[in-house]
N, C-alpha and C. Protein backbone atom coordinates (compact mmCIF):
# COMPACT_ATOMS: atom_id res chain seq x y z
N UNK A 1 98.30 21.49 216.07
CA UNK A 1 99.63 21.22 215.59
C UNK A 1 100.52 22.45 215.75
N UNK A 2 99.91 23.72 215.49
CA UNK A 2 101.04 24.62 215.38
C UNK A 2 101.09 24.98 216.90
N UNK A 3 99.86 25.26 217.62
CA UNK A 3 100.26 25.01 219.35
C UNK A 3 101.26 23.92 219.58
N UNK A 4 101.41 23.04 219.13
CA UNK A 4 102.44 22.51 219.77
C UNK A 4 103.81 22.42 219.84
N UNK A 5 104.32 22.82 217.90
CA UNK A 5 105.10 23.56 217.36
C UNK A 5 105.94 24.65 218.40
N UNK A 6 104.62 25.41 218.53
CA UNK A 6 105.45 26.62 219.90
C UNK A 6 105.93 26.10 220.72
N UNK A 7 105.05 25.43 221.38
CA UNK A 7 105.70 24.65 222.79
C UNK A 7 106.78 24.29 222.63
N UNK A 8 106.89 23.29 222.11
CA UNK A 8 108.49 22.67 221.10
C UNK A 8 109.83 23.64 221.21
N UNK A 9 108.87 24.93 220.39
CA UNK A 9 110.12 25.83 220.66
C UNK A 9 110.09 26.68 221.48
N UNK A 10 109.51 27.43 222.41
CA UNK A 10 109.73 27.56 223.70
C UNK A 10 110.49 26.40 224.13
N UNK A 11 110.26 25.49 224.38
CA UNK A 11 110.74 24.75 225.38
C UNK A 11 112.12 24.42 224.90
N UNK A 12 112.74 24.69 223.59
CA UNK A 12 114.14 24.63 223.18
C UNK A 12 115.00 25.85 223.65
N UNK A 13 114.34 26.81 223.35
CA UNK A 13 114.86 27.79 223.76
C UNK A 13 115.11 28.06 225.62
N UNK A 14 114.45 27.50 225.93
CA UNK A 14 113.92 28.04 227.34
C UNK A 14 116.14 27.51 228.51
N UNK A 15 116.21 26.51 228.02
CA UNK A 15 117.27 26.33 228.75
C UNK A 15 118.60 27.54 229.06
N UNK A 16 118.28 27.84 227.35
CA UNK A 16 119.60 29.12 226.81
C UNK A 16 118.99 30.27 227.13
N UNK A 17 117.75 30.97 227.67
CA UNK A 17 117.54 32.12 227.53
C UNK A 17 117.95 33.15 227.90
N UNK A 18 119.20 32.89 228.65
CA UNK A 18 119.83 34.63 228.94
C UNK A 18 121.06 33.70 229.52
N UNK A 19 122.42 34.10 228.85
CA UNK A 19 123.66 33.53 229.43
C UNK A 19 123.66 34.58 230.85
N UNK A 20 123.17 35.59 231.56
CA UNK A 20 123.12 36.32 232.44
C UNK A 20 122.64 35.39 233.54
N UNK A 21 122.00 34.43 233.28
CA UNK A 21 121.39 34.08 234.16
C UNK A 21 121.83 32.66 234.48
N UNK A 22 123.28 32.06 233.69
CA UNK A 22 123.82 31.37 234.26
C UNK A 22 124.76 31.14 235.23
N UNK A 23 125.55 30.32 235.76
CA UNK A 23 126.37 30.40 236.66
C UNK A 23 128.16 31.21 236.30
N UNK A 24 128.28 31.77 237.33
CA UNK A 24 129.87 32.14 236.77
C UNK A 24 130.89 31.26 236.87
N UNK A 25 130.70 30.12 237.08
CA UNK A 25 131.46 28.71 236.67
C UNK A 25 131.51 27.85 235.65
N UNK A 26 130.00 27.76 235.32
CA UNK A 26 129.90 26.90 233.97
C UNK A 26 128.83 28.03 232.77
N UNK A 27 129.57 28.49 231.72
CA UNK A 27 128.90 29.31 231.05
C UNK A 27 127.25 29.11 230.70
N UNK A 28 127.26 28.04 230.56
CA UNK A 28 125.85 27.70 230.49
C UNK A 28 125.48 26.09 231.15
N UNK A 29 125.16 25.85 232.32
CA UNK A 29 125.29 24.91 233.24
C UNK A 29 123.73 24.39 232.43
N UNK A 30 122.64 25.50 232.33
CA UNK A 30 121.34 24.98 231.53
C UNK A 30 121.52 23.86 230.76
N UNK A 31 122.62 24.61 229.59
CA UNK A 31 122.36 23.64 228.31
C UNK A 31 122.76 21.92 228.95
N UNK A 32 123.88 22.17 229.66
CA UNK A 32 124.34 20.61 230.22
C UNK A 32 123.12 19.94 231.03
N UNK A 33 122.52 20.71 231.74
CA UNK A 33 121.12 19.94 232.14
C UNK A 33 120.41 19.42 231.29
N UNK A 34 120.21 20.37 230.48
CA UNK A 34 118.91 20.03 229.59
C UNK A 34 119.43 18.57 228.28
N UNK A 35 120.72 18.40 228.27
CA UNK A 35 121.25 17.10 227.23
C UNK A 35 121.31 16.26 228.17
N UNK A 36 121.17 16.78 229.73
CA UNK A 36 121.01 15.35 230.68
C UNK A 36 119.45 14.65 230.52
N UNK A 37 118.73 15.59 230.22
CA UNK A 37 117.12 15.20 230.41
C UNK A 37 116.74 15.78 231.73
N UNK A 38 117.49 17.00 232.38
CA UNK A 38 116.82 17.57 233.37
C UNK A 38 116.36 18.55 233.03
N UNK A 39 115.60 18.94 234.46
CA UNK A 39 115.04 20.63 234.02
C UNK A 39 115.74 21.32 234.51
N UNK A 40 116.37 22.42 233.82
CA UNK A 40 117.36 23.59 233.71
C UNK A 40 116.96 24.26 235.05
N UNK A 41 117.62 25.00 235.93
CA UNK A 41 117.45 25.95 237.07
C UNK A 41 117.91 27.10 236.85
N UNK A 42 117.95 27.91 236.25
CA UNK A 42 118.71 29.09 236.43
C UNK A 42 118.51 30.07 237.82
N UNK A 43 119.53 30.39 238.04
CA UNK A 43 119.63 31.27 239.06
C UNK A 43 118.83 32.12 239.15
N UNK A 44 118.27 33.40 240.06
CA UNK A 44 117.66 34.16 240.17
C UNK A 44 117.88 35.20 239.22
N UNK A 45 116.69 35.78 238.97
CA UNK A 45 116.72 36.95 237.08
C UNK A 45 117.72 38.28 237.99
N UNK A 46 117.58 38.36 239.58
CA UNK A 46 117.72 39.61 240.33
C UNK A 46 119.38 39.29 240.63
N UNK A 47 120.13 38.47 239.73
CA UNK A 47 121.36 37.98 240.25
C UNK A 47 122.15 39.33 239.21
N UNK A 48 123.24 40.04 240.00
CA UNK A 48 123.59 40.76 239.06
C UNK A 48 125.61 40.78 238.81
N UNK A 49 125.63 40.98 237.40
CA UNK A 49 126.99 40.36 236.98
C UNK A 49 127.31 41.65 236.84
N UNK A 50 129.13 41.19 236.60
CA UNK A 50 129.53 42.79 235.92
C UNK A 50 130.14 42.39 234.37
N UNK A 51 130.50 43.80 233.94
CA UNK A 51 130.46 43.29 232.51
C UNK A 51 131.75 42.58 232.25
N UNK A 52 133.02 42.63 232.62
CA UNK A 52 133.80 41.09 233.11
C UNK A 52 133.32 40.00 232.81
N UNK A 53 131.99 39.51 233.96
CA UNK A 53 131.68 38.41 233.91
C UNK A 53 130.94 37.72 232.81
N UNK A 54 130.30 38.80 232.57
CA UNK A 54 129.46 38.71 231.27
C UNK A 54 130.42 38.05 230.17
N UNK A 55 131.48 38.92 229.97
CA UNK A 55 132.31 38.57 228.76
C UNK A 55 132.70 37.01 229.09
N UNK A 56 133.10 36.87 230.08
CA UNK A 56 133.42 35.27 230.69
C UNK A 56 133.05 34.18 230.21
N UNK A 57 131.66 34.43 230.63
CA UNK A 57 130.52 33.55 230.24
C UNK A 57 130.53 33.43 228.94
N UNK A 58 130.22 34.32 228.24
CA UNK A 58 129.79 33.89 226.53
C UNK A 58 131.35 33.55 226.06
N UNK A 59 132.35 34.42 226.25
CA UNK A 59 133.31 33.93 225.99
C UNK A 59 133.99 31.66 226.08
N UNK A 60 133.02 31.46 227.45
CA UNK A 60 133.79 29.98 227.64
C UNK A 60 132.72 29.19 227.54
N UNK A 61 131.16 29.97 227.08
CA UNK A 61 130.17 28.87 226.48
C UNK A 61 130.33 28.05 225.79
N UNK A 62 129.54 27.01 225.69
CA UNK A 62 129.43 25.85 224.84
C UNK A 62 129.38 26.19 223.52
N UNK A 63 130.14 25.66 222.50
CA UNK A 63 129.87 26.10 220.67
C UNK A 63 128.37 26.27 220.42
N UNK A 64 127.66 25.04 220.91
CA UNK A 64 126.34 24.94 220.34
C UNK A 64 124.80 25.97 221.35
N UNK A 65 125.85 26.88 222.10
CA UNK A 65 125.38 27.78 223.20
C UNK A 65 123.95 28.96 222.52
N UNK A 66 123.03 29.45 222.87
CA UNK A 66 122.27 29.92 222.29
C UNK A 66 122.45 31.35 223.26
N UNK A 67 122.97 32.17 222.82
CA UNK A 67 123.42 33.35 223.47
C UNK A 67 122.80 34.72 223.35
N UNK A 68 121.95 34.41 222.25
CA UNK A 68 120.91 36.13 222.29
C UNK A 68 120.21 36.18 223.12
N UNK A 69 119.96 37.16 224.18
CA UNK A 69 120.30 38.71 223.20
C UNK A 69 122.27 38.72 223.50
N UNK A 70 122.54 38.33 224.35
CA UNK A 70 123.93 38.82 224.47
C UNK A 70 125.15 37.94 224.11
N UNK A 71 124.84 37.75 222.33
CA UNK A 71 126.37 37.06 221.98
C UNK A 71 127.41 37.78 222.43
N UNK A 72 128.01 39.13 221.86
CA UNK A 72 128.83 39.72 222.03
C UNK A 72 129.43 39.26 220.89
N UNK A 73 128.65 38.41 219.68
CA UNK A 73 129.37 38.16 218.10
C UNK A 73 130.63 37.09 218.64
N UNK A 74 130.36 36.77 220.19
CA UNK A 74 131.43 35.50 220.51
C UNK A 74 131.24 33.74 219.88
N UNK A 75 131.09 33.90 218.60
CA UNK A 75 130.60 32.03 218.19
C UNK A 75 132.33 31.30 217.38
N UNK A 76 132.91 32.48 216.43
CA UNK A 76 134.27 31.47 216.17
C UNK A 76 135.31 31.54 217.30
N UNK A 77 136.33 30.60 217.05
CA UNK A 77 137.35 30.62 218.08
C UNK A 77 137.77 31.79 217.86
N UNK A 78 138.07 32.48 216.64
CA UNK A 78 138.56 33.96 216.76
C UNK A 78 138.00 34.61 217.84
N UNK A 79 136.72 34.97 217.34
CA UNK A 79 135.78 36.11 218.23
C UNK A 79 135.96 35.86 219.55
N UNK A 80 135.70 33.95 219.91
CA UNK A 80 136.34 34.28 221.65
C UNK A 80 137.57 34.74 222.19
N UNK A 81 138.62 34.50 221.04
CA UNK A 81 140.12 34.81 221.87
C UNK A 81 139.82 36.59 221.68
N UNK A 82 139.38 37.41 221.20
CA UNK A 82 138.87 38.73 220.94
C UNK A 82 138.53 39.14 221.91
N UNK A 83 137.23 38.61 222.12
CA UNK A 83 136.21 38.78 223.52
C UNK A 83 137.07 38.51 225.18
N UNK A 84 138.21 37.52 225.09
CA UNK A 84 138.72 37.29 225.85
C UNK A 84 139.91 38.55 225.96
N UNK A 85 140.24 39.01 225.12
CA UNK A 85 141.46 39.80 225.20
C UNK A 85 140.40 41.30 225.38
N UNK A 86 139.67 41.64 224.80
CA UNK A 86 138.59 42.66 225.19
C UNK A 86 138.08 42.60 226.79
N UNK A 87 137.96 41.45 227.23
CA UNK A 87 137.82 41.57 229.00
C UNK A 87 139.01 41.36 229.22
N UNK A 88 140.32 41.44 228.56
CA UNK A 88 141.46 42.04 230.03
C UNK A 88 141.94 43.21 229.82
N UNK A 89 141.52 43.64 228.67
CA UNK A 89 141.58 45.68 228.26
C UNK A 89 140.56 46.05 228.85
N UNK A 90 139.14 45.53 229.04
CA UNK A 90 138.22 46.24 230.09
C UNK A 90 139.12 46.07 231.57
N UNK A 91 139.61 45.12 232.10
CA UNK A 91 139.84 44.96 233.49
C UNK A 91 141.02 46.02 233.48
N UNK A 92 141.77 46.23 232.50
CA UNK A 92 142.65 47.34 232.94
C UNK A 92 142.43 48.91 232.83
N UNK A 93 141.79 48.80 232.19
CA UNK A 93 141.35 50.09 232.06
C UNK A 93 140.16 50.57 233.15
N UNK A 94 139.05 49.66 233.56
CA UNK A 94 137.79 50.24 234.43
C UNK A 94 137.57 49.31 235.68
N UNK A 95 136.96 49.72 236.60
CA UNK A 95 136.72 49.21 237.86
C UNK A 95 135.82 48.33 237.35
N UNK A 96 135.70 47.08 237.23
CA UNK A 96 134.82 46.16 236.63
C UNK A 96 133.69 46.19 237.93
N UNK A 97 133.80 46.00 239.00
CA UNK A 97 132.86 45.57 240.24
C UNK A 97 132.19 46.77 240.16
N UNK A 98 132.46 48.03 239.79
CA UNK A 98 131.53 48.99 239.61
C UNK A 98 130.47 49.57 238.86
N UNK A 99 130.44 48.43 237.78
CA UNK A 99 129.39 48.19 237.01
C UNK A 99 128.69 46.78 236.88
N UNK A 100 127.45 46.90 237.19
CA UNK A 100 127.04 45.87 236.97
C UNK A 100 125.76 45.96 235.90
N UNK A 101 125.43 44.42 235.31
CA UNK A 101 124.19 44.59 234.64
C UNK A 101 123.12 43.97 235.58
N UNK A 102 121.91 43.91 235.14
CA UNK A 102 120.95 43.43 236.79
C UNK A 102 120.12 42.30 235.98
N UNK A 103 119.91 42.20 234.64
CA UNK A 103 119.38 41.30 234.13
C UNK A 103 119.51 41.28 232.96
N UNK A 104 119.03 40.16 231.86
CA UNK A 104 119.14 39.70 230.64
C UNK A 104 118.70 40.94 230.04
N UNK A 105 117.88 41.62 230.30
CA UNK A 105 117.43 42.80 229.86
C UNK A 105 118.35 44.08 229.90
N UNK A 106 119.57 43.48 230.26
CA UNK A 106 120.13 44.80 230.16
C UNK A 106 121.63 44.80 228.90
N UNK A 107 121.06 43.56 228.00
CA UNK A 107 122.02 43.92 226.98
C UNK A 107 121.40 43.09 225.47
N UNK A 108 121.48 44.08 224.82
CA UNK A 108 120.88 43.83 223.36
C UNK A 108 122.28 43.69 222.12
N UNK A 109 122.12 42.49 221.61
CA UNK A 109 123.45 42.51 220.45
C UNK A 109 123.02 41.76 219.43
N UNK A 110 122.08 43.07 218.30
CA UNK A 110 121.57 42.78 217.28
C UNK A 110 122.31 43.23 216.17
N UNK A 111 124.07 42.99 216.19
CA UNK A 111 124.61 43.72 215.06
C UNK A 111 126.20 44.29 216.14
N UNK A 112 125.24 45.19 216.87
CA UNK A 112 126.58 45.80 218.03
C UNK A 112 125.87 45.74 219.33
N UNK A 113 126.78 45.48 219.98
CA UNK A 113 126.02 44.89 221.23
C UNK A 113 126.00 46.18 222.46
N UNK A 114 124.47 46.25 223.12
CA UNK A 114 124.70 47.40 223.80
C UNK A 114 124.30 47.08 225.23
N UNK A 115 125.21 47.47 226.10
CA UNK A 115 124.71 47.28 227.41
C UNK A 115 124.74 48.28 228.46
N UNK A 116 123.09 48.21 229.19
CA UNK A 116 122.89 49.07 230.32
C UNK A 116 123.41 48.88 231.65
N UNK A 117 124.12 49.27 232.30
CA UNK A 117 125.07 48.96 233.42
C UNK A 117 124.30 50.17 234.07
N UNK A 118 124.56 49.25 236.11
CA UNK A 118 124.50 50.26 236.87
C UNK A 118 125.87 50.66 237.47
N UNK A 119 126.45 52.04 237.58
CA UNK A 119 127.41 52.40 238.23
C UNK A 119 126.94 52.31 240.29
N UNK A 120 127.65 51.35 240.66
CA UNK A 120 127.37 51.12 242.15
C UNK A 120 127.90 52.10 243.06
N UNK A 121 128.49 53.28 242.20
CA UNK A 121 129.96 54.07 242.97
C UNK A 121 128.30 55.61 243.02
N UNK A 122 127.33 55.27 242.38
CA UNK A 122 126.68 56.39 242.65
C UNK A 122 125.31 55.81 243.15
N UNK A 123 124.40 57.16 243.59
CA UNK A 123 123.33 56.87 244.21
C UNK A 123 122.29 57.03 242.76
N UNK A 124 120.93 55.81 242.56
CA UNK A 124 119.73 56.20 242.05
C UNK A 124 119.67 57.29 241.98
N UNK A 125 118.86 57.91 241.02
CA UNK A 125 118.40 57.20 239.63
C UNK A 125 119.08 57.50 238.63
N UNK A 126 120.05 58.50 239.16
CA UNK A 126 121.13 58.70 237.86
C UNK A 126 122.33 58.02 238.05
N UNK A 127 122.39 56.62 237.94
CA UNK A 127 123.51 55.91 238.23
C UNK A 127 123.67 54.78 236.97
N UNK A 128 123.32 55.07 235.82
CA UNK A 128 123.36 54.39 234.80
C UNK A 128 124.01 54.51 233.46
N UNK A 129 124.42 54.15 232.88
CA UNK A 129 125.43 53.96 231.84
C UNK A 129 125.11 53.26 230.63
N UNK A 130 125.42 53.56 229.24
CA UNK A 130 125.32 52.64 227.98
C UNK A 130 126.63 52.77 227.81
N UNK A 131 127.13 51.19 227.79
CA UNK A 131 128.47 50.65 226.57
C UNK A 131 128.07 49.76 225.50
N UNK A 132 128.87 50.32 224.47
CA UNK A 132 128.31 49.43 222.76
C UNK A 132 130.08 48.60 223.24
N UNK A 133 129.63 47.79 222.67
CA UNK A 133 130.67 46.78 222.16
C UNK A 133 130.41 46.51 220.56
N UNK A 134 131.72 46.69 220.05
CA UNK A 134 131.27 46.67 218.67
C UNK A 134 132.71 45.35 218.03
N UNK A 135 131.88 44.86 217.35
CA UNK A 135 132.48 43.35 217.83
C UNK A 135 133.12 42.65 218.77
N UNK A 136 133.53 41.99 219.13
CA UNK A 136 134.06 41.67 220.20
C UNK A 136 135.58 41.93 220.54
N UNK A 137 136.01 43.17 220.13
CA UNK A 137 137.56 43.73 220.10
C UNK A 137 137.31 45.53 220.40
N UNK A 138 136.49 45.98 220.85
CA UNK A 138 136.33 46.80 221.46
C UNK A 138 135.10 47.52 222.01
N UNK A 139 134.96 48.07 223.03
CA UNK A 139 134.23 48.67 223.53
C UNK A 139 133.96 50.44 223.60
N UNK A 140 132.89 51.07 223.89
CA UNK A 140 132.68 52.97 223.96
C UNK A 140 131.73 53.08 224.63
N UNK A 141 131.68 53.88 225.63
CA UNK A 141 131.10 54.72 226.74
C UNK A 141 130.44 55.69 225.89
N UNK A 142 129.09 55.04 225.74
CA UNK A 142 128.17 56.29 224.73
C UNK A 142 127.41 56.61 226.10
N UNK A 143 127.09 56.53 226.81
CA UNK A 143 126.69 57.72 228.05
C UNK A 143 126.66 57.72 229.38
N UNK A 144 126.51 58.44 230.17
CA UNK A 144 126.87 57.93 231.49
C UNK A 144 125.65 59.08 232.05
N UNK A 145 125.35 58.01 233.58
CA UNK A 145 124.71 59.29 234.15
C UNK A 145 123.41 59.41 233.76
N UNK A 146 122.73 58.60 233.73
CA UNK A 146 121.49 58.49 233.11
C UNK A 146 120.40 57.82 233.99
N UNK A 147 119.13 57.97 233.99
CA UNK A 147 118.17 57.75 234.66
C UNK A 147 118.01 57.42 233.92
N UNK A 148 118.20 55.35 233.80
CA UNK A 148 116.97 54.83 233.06
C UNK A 148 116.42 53.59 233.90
N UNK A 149 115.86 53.90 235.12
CA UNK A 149 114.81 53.53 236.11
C UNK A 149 114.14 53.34 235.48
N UNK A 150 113.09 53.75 234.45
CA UNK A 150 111.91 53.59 233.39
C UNK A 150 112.52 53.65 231.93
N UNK A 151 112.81 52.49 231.57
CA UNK A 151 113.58 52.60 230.61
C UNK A 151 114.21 50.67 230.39
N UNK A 152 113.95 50.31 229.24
CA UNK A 152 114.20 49.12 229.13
C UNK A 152 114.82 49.25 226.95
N UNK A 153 116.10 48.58 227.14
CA UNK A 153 116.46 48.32 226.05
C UNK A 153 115.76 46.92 224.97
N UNK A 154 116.15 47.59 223.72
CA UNK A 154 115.65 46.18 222.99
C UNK A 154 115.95 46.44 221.80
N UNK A 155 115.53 46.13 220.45
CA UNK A 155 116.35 46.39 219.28
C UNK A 155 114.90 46.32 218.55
N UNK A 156 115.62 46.97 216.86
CA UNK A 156 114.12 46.75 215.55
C UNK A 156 115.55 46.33 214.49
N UNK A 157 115.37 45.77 213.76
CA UNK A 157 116.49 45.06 212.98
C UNK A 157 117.75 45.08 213.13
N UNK A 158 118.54 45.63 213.06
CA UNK A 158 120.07 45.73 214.13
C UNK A 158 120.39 47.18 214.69
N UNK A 159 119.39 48.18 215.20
CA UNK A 159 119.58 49.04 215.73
C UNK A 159 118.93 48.43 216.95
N UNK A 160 120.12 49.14 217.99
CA UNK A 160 119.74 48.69 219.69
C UNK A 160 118.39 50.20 219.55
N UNK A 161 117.75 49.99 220.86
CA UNK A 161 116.72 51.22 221.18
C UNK A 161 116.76 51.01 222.73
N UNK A 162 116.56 52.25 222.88
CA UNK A 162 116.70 52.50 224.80
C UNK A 162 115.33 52.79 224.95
N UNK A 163 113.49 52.14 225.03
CA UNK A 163 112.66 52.67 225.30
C UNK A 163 111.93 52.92 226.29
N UNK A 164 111.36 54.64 226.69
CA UNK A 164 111.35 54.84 228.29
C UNK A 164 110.07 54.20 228.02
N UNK A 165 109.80 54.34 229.64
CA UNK A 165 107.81 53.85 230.01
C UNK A 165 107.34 55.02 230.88
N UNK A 166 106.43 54.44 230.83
CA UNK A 166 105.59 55.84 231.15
C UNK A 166 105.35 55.56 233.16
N UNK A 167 104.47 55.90 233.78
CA UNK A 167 103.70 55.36 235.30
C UNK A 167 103.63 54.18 235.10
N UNK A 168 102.73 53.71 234.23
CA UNK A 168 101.60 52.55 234.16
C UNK A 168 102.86 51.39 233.43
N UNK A 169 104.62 51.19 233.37
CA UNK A 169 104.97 50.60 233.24
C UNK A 169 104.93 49.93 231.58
N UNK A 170 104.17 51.04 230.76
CA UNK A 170 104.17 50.76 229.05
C UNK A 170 104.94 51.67 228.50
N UNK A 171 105.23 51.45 227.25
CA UNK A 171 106.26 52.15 226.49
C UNK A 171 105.58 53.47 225.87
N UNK A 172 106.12 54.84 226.36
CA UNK A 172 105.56 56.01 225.91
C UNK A 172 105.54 56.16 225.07
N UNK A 173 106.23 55.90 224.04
CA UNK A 173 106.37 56.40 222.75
C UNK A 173 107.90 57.09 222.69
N UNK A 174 108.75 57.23 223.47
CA UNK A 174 109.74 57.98 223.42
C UNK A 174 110.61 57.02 223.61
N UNK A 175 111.88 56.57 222.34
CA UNK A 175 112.63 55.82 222.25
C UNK A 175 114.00 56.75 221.22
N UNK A 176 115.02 56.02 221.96
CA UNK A 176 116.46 56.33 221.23
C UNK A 176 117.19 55.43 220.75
N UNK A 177 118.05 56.02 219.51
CA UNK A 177 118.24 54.96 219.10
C UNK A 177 120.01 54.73 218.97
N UNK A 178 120.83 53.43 219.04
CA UNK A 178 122.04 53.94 218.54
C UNK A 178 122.34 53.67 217.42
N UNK A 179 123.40 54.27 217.15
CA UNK A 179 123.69 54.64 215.22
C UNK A 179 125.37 54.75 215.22
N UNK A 180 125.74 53.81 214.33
CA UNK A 180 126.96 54.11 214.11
C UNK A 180 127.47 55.53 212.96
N UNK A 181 127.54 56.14 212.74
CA UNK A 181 128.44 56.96 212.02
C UNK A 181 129.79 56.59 212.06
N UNK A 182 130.71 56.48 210.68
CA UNK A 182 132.38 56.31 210.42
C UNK A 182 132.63 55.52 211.46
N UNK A 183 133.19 56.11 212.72
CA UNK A 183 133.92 55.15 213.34
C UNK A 183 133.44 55.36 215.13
N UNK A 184 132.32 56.15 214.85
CA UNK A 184 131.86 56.69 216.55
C UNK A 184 130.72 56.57 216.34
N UNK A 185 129.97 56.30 217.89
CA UNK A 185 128.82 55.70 218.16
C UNK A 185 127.84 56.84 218.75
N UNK A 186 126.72 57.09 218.55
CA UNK A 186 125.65 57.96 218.91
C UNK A 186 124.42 57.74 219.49
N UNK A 187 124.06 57.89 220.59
CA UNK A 187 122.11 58.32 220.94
C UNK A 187 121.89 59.32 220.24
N UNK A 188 120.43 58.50 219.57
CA UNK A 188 120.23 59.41 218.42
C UNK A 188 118.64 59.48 219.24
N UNK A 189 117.90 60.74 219.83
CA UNK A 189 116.95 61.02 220.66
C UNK A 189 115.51 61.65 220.09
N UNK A 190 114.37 61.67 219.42
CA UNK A 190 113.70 62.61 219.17
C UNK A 190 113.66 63.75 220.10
N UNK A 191 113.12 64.48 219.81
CA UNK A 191 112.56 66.05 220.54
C UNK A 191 111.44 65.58 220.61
């Protein structure tokens, strides 16, 4: 019984699992499959958006849309007209095509939403970037320039964590964390 339980929910979840990995036409083309009684297709995991598009998407998803890891806190009509006015202050302010994210894995929003972008304007392995979005009415460039080739984000109760890996592709033990203080955002790093 409880094996099947899972299944159940895997298989609920499975349509919504990364708005990244839907189309940039229909925010979540999955969920409309899956109330047809089809099986969901998502695009390739290696398909990569920029953070524009990103906002797009969750922004013109379905209400009943299942959007973690990357709400962007977009679920009332407020938060989308927010999120929407937040991607045309990103488009004026930054080269949007010059950042991209490369997969679902590259944005965690357990509280404040953080995403790993590659800058395309530079060469590996230091061509990487963290932006927090902190609700959906603004964004901060907490670092740039970063090698995180070995390195995969994820969260422990609403702190995002940046944790590296080691050769063998497991988590070393060496993780950072971000932290709001007053009104500015921090990598907070052991020694």
């Amino acid at each position: 019984m409880l094996v099947l339980l899972f299944i159940i929910a895997l298989t609920a979840c499975e349509p919504n699992r990364a708005i990244l990995e839907s189309g940039p036409d229909n925010a979540n083309a999955a969920n409309a499959a899956n109330s047809a009684g089809a099986t969901p297709t998502p695009e390739p995991a290696s398909q990569k958006v920029t953070v524009a598009e990103l906002m797009q998407r969750v922004a013109a998803a379905p209400k009943d849309a299942f959007l973690f890891p990357c709400t962007l806190n977009a679920y009332s009509d407020a938060d989308r007209e927010s999120l929407k006015k937040l991607r045309q202050a990103w488009l004026g302010h930054e080269k949007d095509d010059h950042y991209n994210l490369s997969s679902a894995a590259s944005c965690v929003c357990p509280g404040i939403c953080l995403l790993k972008v590659e800058d395309t304007t530079k060469p590996p392995p230091s061509n990487s970037a963290l932006i927090v979005i902190d609700h959906p009415d603004k964004y901060t460039w907490l670092a740039r320039d970063l090698d995180l080739s070995h390195a995969e984000i994820g969260w422990a109760s609403t702190t995002p964590y940046i944790h590296y890996l080691g050769d063998d592709g497991k988590r070393n033990g060496k993780a950072c964390s971000v932290e709001k203080a007053a009104s500015a955002f921090a990598l907070r790093c052991p020694k």
